[in-house]
C-alpha atoms as a PDB file:
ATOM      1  CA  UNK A   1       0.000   0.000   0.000  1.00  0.00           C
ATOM      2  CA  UNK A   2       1.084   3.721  -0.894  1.00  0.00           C
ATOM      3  CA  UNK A   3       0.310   6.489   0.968  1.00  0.00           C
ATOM      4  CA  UNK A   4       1.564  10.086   1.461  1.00  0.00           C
ATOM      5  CA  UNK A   5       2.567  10.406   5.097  1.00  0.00           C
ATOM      6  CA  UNK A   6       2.635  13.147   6.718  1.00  0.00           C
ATOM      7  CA  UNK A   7       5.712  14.769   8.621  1.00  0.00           C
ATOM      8  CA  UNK A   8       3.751  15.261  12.035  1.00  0.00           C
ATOM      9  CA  UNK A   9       3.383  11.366  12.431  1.00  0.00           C
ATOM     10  CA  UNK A  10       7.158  10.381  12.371  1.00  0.00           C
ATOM     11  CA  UNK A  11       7.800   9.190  15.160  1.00  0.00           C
ATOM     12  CA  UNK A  12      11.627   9.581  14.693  1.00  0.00           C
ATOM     13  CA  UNK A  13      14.342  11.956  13.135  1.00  0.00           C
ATOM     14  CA  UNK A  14      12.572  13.992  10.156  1.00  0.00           C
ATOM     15  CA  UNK A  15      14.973  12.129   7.576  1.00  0.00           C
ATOM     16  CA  UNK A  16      17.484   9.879   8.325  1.00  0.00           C
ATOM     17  CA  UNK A  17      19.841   9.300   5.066  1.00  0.00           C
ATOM     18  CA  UNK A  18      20.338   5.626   4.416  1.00  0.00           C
ATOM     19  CA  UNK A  19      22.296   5.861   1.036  1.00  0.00           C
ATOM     20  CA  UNK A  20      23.034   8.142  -1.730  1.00  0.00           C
ATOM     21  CA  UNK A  21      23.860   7.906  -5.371  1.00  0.00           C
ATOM     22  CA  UNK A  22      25.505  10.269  -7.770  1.00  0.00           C
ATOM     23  CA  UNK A  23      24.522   8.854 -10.920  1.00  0.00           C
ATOM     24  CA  UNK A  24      26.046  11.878 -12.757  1.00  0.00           C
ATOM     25  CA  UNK A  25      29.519  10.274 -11.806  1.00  0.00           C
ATOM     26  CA  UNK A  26      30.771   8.290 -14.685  1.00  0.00           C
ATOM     27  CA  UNK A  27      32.678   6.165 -12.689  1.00  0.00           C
ATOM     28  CA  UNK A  28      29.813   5.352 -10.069  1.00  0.00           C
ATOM     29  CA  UNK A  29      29.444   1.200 -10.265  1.00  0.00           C
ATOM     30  CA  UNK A  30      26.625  -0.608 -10.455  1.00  0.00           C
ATOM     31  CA  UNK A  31      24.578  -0.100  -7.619  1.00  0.00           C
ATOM     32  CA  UNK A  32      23.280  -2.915  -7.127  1.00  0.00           C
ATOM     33  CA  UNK A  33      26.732  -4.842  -7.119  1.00  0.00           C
ATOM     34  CA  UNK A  34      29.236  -5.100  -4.323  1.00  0.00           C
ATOM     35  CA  UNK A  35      26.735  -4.813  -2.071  1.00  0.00           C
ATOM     36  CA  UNK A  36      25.143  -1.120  -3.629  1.00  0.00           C
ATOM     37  CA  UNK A  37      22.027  -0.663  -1.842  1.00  0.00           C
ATOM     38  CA  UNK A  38      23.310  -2.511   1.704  1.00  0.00           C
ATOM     39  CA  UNK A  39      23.577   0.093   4.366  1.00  0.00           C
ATOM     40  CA  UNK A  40      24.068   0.620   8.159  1.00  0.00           C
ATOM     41  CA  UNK A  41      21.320   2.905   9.368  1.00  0.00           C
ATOM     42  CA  UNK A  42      20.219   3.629  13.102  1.00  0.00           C
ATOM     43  CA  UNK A  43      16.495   5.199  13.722  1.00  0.00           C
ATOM     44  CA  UNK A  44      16.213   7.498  16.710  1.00  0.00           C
ATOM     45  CA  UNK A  45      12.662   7.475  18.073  1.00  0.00           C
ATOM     46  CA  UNK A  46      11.884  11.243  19.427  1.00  0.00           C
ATOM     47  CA  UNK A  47       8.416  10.412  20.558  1.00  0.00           C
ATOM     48  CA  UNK A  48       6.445   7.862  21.466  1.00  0.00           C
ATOM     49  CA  UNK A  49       3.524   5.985  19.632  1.00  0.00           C
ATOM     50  CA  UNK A  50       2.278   3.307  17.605  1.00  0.00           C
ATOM     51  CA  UNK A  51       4.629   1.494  14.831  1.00  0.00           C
ATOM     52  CA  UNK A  52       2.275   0.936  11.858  1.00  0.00           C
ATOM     53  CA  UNK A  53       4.921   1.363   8.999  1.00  0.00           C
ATOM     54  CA  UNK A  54       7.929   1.559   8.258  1.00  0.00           C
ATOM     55  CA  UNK A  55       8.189   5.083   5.616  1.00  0.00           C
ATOM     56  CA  UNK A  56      10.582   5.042   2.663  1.00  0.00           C
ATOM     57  CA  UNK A  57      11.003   8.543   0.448  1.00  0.00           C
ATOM     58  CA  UNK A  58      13.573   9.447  -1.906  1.00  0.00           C
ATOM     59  CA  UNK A  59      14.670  12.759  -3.465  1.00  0.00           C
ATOM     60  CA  UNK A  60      16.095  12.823  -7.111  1.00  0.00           C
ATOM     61  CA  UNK A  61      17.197  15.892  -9.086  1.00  0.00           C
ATOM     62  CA  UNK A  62      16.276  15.522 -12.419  1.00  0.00           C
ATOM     63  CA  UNK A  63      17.770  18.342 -14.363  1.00  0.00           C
ATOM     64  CA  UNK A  64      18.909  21.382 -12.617  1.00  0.00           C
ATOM     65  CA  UNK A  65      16.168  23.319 -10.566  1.00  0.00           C
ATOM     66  CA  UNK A  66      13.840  20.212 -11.013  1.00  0.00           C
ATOM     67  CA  UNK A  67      13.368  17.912  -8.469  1.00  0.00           C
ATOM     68  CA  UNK A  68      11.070  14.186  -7.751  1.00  0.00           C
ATOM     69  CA  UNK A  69      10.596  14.580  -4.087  1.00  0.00           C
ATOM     70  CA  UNK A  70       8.651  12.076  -2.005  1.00  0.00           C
ATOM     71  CA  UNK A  71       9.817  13.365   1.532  1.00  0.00           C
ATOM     72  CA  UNK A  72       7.444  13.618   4.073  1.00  0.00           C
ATOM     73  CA  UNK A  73       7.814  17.176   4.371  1.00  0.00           C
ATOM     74  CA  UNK A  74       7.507  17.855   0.654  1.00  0.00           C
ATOM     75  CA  UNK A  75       4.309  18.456  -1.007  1.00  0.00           C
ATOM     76  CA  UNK A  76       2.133  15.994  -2.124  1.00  0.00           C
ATOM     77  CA  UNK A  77       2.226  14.613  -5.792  1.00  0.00           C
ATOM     78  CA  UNK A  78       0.854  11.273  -7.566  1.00  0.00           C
ATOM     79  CA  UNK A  79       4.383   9.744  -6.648  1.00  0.00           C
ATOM     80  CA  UNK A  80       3.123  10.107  -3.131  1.00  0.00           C
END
């Protein structure tokens, strides 16, 4: 299921940065060799509440000035 959520019902850090990818760098390797998309994260809870989900968001730039933002903080789009 996909659904926009909201910034006000994380229950921990606003964004926490698992990985990042530079896919302008011509000598980035495959991501999704040697381990690409593995990643050491810690979540710091700030409040408490119910755990229904687990919220994943990304943030690509597209072209200069133009972004695909599915943050919880960002507005709402059909990418949600």
């Amino acid at each position: 299921m996909i659904e926009q959520c909201k910034a006000e019902y994380l229950l921990s850090d606003d964004i926490t940065n698992i990985k990042s990818f530079d896919f302008t760098d011509r000598n980035l390797q495959n991501p999704l060799e040697n381990g690409g998309f593995i990643s050491k994260f810690e979540i710091k809870v700030n409040r408490q509440g119910t755990l229904n989900a687990f919220v994943g968001s990304f943030e690509a730039k597209l072209y200069e000035g133009v972004f695909l933002n599915t943050m919880p903080n960002s507005p709402e789009t059909h990418w949600k």
